[in-house]
N, C-alpha and C. Protein backbone atom coordinates (compact mmCIF):
# COMPACT_ATOMS: atom_id res chain seq x y z
N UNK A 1 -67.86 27.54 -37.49
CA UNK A 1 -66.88 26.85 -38.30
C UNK A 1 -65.62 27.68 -38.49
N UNK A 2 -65.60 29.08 -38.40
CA UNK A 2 -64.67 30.14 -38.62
C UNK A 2 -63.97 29.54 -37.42
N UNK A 3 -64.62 29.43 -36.51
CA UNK A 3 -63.90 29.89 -35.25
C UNK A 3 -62.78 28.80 -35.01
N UNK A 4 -62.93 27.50 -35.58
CA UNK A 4 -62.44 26.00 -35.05
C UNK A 4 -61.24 26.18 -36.08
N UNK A 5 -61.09 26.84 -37.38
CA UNK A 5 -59.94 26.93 -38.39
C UNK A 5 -58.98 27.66 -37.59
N UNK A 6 -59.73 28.68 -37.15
CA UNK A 6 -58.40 29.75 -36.37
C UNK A 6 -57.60 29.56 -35.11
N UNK A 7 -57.69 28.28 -34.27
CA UNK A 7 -57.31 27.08 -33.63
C UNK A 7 -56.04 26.41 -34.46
N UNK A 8 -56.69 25.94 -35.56
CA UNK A 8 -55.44 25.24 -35.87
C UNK A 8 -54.34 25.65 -36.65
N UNK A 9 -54.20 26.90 -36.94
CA UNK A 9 -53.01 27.25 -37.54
C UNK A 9 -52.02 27.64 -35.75
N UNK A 10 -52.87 28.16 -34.77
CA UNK A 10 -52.16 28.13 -33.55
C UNK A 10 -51.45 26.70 -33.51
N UNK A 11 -52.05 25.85 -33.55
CA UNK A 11 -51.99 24.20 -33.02
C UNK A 11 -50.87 23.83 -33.62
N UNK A 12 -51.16 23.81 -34.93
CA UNK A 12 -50.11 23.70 -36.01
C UNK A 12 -48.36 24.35 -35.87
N UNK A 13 -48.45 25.45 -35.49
CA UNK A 13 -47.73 26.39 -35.16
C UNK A 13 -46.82 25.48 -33.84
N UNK A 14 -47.51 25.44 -32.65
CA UNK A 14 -46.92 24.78 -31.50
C UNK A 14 -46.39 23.53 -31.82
N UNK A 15 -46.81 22.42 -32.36
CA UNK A 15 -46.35 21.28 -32.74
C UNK A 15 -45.04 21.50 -33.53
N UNK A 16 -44.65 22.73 -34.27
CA UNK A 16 -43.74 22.30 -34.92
C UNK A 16 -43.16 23.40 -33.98
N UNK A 17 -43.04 23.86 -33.50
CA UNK A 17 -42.00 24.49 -32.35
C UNK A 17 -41.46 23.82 -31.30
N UNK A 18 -42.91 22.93 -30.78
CA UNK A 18 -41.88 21.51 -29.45
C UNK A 18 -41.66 20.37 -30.64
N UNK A 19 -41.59 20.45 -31.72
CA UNK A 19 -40.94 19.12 -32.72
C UNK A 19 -39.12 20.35 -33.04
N UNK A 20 -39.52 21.55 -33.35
CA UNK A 20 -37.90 21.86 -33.52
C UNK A 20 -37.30 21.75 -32.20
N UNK A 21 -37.54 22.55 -30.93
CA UNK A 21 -37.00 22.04 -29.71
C UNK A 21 -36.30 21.21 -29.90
N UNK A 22 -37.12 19.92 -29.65
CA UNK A 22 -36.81 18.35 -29.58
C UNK A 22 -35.70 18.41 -30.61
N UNK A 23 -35.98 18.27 -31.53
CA UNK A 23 -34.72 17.48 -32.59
C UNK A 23 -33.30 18.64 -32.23
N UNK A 24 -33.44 19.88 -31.76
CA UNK A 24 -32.32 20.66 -31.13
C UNK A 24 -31.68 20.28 -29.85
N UNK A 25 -32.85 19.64 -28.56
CA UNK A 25 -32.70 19.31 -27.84
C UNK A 25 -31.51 17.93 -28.01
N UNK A 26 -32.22 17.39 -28.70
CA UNK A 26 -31.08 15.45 -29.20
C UNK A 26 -30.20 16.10 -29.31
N UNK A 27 -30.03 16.56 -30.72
CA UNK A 27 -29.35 17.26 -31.29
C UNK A 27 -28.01 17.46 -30.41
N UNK A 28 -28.09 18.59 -29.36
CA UNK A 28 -27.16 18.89 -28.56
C UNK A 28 -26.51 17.69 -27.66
N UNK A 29 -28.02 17.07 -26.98
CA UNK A 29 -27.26 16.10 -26.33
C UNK A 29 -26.61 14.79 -26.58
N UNK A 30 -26.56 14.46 -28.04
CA UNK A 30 -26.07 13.81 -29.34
C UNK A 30 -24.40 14.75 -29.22
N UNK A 31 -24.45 15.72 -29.67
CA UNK A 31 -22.91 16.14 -29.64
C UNK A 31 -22.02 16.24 -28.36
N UNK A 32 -23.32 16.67 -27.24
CA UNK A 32 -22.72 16.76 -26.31
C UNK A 32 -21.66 15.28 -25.17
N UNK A 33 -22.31 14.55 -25.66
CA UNK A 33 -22.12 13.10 -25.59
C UNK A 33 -20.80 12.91 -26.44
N UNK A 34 -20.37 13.14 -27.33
CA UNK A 34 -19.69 12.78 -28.14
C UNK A 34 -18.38 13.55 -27.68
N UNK A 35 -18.44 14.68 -27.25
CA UNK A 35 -17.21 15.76 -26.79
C UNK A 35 -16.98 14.75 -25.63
N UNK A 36 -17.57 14.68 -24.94
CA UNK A 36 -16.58 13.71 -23.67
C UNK A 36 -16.37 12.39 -24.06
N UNK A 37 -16.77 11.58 -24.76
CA UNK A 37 -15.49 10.26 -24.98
C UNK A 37 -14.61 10.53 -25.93
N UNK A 38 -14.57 12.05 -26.61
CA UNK A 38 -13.40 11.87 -27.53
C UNK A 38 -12.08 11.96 -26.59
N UNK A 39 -11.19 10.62 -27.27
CA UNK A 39 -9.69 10.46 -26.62
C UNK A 39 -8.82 11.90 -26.91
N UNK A 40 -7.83 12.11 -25.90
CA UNK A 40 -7.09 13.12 -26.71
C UNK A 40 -6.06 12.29 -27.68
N UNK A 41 -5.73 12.85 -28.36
CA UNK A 41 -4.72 12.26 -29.69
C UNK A 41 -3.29 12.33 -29.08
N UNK A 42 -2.66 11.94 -29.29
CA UNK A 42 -1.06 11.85 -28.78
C UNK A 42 0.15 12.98 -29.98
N UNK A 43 -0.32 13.47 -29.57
CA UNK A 43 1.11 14.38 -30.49
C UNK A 43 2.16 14.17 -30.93
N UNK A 44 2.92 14.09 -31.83
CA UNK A 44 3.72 13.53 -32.23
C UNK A 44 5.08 14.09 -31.37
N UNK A 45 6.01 13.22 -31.26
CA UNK A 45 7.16 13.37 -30.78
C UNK A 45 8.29 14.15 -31.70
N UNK A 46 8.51 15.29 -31.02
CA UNK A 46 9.62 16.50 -31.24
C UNK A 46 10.79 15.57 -31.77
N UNK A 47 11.19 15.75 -33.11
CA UNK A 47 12.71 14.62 -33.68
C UNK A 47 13.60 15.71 -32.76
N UNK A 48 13.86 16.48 -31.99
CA UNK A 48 15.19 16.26 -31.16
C UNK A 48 15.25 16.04 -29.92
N UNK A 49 13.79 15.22 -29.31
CA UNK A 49 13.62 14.97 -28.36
C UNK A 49 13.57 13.64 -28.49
N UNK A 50 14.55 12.65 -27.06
CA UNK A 50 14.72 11.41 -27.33
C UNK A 50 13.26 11.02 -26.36
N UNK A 51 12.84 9.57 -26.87
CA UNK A 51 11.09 9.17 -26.67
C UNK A 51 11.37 9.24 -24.85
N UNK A 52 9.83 9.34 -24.79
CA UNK A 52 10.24 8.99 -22.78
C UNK A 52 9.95 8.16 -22.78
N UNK A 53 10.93 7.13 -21.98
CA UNK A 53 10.54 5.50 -21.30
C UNK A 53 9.41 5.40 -20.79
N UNK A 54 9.03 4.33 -21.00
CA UNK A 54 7.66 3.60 -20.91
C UNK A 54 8.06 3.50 -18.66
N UNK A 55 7.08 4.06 -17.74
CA UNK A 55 7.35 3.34 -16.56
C UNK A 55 6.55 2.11 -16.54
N UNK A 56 7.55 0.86 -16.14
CA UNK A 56 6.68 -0.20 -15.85
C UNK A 56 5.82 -0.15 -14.82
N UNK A 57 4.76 -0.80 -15.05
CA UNK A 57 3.42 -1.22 -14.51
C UNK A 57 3.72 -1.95 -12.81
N UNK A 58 3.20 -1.65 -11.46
CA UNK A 58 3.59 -3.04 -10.87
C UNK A 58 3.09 -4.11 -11.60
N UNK A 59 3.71 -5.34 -10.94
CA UNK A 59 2.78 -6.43 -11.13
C UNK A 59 1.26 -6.64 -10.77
N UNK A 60 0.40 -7.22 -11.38
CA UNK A 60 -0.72 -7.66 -10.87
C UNK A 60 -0.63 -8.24 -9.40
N UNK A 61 -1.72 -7.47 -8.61
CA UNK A 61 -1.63 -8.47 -6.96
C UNK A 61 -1.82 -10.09 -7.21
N UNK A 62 -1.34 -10.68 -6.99
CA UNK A 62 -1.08 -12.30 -6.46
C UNK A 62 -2.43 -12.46 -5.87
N UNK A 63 -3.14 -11.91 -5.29
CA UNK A 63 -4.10 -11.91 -4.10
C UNK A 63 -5.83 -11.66 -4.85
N UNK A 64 -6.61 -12.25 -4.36
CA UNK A 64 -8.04 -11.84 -4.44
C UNK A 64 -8.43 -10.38 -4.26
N UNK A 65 -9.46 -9.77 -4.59
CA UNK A 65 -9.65 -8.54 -4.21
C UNK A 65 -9.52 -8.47 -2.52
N UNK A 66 -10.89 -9.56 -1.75
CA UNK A 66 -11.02 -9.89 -0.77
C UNK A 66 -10.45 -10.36 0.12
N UNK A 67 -9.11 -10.44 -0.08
CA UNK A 67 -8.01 -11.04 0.78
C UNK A 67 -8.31 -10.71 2.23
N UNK A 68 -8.00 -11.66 2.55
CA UNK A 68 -8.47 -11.83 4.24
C UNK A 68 -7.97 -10.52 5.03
N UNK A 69 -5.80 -10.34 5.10
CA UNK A 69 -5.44 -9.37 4.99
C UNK A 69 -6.16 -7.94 4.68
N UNK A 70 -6.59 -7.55 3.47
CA UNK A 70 -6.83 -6.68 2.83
C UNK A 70 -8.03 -6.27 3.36
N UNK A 71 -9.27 -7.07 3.80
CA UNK A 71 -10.05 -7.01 3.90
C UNK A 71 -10.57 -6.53 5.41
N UNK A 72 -9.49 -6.94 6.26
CA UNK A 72 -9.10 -6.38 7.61
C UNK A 72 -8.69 -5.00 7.87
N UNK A 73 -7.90 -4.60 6.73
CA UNK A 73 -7.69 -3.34 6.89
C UNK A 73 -8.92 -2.42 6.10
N UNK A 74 -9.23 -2.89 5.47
CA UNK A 74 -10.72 -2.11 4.91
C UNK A 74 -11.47 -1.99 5.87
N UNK A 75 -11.91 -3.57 7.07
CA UNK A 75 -12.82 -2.92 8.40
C UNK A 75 -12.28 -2.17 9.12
N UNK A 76 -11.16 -1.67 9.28
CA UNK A 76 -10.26 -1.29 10.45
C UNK A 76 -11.12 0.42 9.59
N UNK A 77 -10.39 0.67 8.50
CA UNK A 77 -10.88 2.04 8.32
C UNK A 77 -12.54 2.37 8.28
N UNK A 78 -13.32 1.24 7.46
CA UNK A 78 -14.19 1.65 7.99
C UNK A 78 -14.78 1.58 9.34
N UNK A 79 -14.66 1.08 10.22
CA UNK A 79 -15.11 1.60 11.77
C UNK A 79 -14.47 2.36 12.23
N UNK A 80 -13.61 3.21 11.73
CA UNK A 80 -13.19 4.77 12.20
C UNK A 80 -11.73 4.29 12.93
N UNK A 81 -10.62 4.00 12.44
CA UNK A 81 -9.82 4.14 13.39
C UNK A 81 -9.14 4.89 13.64
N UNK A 82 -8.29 5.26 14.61
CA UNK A 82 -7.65 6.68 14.54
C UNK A 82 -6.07 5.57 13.99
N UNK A 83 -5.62 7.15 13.76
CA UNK A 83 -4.57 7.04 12.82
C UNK A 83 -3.46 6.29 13.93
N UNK A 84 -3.11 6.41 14.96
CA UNK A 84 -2.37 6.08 15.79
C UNK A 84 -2.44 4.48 16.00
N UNK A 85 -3.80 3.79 15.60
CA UNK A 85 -3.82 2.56 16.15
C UNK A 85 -3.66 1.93 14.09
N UNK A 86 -4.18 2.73 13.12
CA UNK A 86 -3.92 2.67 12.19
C UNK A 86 -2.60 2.13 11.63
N UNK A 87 -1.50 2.73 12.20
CA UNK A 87 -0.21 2.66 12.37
C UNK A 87 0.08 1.07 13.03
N UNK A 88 -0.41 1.04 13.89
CA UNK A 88 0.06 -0.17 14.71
C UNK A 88 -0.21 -1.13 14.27
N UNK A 89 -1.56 -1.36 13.23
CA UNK A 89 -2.18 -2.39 13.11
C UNK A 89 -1.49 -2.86 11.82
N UNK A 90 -0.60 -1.30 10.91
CA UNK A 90 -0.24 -1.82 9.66
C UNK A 90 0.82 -2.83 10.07
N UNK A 91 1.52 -2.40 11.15
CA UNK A 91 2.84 -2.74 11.52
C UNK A 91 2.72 -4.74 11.91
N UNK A 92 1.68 -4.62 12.14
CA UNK A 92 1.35 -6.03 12.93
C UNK A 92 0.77 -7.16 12.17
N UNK A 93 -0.04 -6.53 10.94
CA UNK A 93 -0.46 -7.57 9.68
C UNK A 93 0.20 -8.82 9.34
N UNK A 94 -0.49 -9.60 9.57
CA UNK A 94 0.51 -10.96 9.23
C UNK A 94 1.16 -10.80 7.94
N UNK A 95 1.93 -11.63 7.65
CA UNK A 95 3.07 -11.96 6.30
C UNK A 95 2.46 -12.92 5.46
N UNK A 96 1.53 -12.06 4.49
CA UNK A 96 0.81 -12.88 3.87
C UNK A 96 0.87 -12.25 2.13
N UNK A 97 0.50 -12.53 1.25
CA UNK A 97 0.89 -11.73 -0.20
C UNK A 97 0.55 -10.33 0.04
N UNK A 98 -0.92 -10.28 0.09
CA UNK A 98 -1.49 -8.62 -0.02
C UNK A 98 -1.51 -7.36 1.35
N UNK A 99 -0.36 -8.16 2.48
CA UNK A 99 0.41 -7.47 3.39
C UNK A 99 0.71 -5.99 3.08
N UNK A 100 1.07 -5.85 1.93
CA UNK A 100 1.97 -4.38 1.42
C UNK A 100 0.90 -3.19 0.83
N UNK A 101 -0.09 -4.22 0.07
CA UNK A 101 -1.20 -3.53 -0.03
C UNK A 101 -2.10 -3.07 1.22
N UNK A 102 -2.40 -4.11 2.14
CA UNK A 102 -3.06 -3.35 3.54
C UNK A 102 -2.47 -2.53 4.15
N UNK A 103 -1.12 -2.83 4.53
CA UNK A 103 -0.49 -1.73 4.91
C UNK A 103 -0.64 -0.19 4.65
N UNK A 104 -0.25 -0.24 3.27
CA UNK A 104 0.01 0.67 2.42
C UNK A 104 -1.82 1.56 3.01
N UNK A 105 -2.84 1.17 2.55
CA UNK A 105 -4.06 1.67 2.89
C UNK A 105 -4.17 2.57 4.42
N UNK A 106 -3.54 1.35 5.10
CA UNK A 106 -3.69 1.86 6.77
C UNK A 106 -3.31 3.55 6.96
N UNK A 107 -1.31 2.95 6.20
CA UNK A 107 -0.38 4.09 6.41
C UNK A 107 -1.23 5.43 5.53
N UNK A 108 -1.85 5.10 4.87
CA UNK A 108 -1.61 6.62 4.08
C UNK A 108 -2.88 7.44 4.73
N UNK A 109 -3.92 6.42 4.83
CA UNK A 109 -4.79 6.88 5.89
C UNK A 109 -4.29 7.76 6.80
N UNK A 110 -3.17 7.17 7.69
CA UNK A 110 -2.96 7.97 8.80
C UNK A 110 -1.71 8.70 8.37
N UNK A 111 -1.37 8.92 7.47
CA UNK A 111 -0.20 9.78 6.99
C UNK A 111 -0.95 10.92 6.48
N UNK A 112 -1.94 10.94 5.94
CA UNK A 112 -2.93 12.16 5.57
C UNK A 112 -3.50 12.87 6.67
N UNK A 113 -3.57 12.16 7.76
CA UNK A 113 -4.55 12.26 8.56
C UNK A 113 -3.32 13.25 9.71
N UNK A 114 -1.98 13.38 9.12
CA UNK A 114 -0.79 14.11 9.95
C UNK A 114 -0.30 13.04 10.96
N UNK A 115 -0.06 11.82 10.76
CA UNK A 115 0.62 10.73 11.68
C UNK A 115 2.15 11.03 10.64
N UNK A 116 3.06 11.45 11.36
CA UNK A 116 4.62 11.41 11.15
C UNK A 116 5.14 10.11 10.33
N UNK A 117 5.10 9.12 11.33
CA UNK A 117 5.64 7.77 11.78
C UNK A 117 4.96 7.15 9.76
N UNK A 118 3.99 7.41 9.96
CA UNK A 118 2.83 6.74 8.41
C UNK A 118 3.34 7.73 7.59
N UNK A 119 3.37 8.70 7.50
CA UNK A 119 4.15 10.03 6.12
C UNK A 119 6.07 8.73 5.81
N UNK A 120 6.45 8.96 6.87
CA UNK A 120 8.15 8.31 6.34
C UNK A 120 7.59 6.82 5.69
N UNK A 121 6.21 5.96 6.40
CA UNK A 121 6.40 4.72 5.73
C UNK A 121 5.82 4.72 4.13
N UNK A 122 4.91 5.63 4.26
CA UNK A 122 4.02 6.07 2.89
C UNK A 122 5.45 6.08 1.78
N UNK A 123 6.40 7.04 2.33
CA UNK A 123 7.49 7.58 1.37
C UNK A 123 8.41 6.43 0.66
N UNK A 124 8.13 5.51 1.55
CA UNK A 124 8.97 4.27 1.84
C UNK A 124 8.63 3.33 0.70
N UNK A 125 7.14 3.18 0.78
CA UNK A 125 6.33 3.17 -0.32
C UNK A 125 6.51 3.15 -1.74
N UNK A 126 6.73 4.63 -1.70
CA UNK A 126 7.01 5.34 -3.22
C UNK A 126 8.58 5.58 -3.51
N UNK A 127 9.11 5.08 -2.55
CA UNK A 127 10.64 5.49 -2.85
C UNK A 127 11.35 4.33 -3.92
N UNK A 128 11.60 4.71 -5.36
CA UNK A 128 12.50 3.47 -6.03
C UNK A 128 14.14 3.16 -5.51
N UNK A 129 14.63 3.70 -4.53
CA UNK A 129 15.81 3.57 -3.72
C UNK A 129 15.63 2.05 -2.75
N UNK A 130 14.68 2.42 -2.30
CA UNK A 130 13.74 1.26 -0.83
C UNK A 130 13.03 0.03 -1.67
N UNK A 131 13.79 -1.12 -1.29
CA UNK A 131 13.77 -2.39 -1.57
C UNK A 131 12.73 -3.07 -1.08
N UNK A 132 11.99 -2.80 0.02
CA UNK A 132 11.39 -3.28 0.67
C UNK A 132 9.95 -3.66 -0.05
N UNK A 133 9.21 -4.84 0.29
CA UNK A 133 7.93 -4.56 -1.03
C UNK A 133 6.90 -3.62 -1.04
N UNK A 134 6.47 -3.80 -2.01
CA UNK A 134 5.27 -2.06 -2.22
C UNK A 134 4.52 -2.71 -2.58
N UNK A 135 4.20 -4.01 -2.58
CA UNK A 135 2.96 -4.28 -3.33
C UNK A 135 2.53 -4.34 -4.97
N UNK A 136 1.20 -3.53 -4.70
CA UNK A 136 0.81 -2.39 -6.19
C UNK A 136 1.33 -1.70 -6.11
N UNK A 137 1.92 -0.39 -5.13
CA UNK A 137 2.25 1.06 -5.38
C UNK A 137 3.57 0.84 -5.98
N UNK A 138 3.09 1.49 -7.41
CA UNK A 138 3.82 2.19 -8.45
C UNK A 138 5.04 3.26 -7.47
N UNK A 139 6.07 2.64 -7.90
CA UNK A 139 6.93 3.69 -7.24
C UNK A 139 7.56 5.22 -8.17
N UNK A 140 7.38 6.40 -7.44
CA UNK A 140 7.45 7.66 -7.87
C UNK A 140 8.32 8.49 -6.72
N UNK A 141 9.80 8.68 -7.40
CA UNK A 141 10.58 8.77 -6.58
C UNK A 141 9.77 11.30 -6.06
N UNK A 142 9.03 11.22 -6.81
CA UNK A 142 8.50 12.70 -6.66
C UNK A 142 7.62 12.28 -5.20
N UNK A 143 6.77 11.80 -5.16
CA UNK A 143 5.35 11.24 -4.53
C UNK A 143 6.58 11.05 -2.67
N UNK A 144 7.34 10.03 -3.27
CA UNK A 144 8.58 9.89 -1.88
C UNK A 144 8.94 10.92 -0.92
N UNK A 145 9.70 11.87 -2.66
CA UNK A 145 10.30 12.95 -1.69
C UNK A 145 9.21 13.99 -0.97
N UNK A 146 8.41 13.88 -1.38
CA UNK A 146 6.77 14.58 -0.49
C UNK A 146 6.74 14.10 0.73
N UNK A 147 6.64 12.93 0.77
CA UNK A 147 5.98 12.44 2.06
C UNK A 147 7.19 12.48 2.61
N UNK A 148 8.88 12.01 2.12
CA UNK A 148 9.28 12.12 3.22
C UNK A 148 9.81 13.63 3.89
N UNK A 149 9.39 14.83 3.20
CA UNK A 149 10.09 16.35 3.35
C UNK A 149 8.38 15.99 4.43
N UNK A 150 7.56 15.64 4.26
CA UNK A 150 6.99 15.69 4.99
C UNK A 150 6.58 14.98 6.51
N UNK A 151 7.26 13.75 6.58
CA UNK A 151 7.61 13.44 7.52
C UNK A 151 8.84 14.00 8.48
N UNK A 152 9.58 14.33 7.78
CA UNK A 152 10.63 15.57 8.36
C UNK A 152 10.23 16.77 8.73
N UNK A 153 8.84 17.32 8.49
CA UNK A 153 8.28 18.63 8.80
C UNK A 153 7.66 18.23 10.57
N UNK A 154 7.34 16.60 10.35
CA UNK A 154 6.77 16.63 11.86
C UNK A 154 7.78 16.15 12.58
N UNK A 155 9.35 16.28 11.99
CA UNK A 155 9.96 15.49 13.68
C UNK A 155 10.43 14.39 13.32
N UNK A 156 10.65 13.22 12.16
CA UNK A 156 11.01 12.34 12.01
C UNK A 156 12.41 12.04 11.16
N UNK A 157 13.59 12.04 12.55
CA UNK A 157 14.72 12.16 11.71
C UNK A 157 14.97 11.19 11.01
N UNK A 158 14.50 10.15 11.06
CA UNK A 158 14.63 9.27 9.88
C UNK A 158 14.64 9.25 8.64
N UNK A 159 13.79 10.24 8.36
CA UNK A 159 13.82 11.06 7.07
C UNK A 159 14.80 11.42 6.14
N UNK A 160 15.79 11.65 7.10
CA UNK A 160 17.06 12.16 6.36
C UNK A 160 17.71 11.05 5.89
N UNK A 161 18.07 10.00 6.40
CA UNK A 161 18.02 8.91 5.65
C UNK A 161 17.41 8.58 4.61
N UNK A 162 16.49 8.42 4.40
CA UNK A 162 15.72 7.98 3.45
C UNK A 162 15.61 8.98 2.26
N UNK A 163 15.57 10.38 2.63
CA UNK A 163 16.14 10.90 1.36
C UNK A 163 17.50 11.21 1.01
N UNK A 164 18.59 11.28 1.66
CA UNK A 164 19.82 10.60 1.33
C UNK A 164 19.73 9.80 0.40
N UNK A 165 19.25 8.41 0.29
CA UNK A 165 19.13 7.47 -0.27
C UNK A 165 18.32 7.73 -1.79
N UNK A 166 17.48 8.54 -1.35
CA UNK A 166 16.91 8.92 -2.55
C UNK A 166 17.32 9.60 -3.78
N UNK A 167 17.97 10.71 -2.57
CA UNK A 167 18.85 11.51 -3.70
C UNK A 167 20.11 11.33 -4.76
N UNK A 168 20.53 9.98 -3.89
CA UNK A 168 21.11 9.62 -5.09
C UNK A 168 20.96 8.20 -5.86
N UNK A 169 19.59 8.33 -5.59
CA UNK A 169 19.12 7.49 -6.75
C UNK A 169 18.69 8.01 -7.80
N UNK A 170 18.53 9.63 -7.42
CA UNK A 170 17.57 10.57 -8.17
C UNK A 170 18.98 11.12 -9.08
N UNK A 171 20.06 11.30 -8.34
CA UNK A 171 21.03 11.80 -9.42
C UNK A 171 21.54 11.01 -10.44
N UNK A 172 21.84 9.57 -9.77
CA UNK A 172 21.82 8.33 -11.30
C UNK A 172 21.16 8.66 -12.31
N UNK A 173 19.95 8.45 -11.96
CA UNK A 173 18.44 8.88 -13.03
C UNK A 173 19.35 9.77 -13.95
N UNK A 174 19.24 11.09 -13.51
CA UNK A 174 19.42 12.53 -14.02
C UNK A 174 20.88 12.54 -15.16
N UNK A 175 21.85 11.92 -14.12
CA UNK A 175 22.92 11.40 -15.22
C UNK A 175 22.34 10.47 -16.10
N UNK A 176 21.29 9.88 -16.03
CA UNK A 176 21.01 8.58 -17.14
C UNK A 176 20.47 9.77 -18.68
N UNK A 177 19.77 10.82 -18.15
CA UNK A 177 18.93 11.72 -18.97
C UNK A 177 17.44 11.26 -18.61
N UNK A 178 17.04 11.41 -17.18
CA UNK A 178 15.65 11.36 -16.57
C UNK A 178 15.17 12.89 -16.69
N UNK A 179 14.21 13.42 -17.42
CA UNK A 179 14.01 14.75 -16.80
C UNK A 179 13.24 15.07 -15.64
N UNK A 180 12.39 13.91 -15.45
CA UNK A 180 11.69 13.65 -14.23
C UNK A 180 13.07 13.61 -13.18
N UNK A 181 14.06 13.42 -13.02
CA UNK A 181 14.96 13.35 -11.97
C UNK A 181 15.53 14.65 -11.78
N UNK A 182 16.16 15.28 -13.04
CA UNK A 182 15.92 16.65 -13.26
C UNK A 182 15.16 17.63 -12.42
N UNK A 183 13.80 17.63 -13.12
CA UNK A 183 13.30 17.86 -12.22
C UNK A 183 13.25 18.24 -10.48
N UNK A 184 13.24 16.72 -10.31
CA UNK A 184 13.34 16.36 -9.04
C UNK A 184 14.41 17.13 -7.72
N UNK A 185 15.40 17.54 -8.61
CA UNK A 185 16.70 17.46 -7.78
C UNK A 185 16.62 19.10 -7.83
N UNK A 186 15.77 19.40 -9.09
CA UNK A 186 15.89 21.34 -8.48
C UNK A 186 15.17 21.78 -7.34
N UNK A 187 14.17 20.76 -6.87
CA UNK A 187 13.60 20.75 -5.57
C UNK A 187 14.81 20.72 -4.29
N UNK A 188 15.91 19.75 -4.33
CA UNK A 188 16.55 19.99 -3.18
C UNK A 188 17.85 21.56 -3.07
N UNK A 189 17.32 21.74 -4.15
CA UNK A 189 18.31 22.74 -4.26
C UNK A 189 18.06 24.12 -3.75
């Protein structure tokens, strides 16, 4: 009978050691949970700093996710295409709403991939100078001058055009009080 008492103060003992664990264990992963969806807070705005403009949103695509278009250029990349026929195929997409969006996929594909020709159209893209449609892509006259200093790194004098054009869209900005244009322009300097 001695022997079966001196058992359970062990027993006793363990139970409340995997019961503290546990409620330490939650515990943590209870807070730990909680640190990643906290939002960051927005800081208040400096009174001698004037607010920064809101950039507008594109528009919503016109188009289904699945657009016939769109959906062509999704098989094209997935069965491996090389960037060269990538190019050709953006070029050739029928004239249909979500045109700018397939495109846009093809080109950057093969503009990453070091296709010249896809870096100047990518830029083309992102350039707010270039009228031409973009689709969704949010235009970012920074994102532009990348691709097109980088289409100019492989050979594409076209380039110079297009940031010509840029640059002084970028100096408007800067006279408007853009610091993002700001920015921007100590790059060509």
């Amino acid at each position: 009978m001695a022997h079966s008492n001196y058992k359970r103060p062990w027993l006793l003992i363990a139970v409340i050691i995997i019961g503290l664990l546990m409620i330490i264990g939650v515990g943590y992963w209870l807070l730990k949970g909680d640190s990643e969806t906290v939002r960051p807070t927005a800081h208040p705005r400096m009174a001698n700093l004037p607010p920064k403009p809101e950039q507008p949103l594109p528009p919503p695509p016109s188009y289904a996710p699945d657009a016939p278009v769109l959906e062509q250029a999704r098989e094209a990349l997935r069965k491996g295409i090389s960037p060269a026929e990538a190019v050709k195929l953006a070029k050739a997409l029928p004239d249909r709403p979500e045109r700018a969006d397939a495109a846009f996929l093809l080109l950057e594909y093969a503009a990453e991939s070091g296709n010249a020709v896809a870096a100047l159209d990518v830029g083309r893209y992102y350039d707010p100078a270039n009228e031409e449609p973009s689709g969704s892509i949010r235009k970012n006259p920074t994102t532009a001058f990348e691709w097109y200093q980088e289409a100019l790194s492989k050979g594409q004098k076209d380039a110079h055009n297009h940031l010509a054009k840029l640059r002084l869209w970028v100096e408007e900005k800067a006279k408007q009080g853009s610091s993002q244009a700001n920015e921007l322009l100590k790059s060509w300097r």
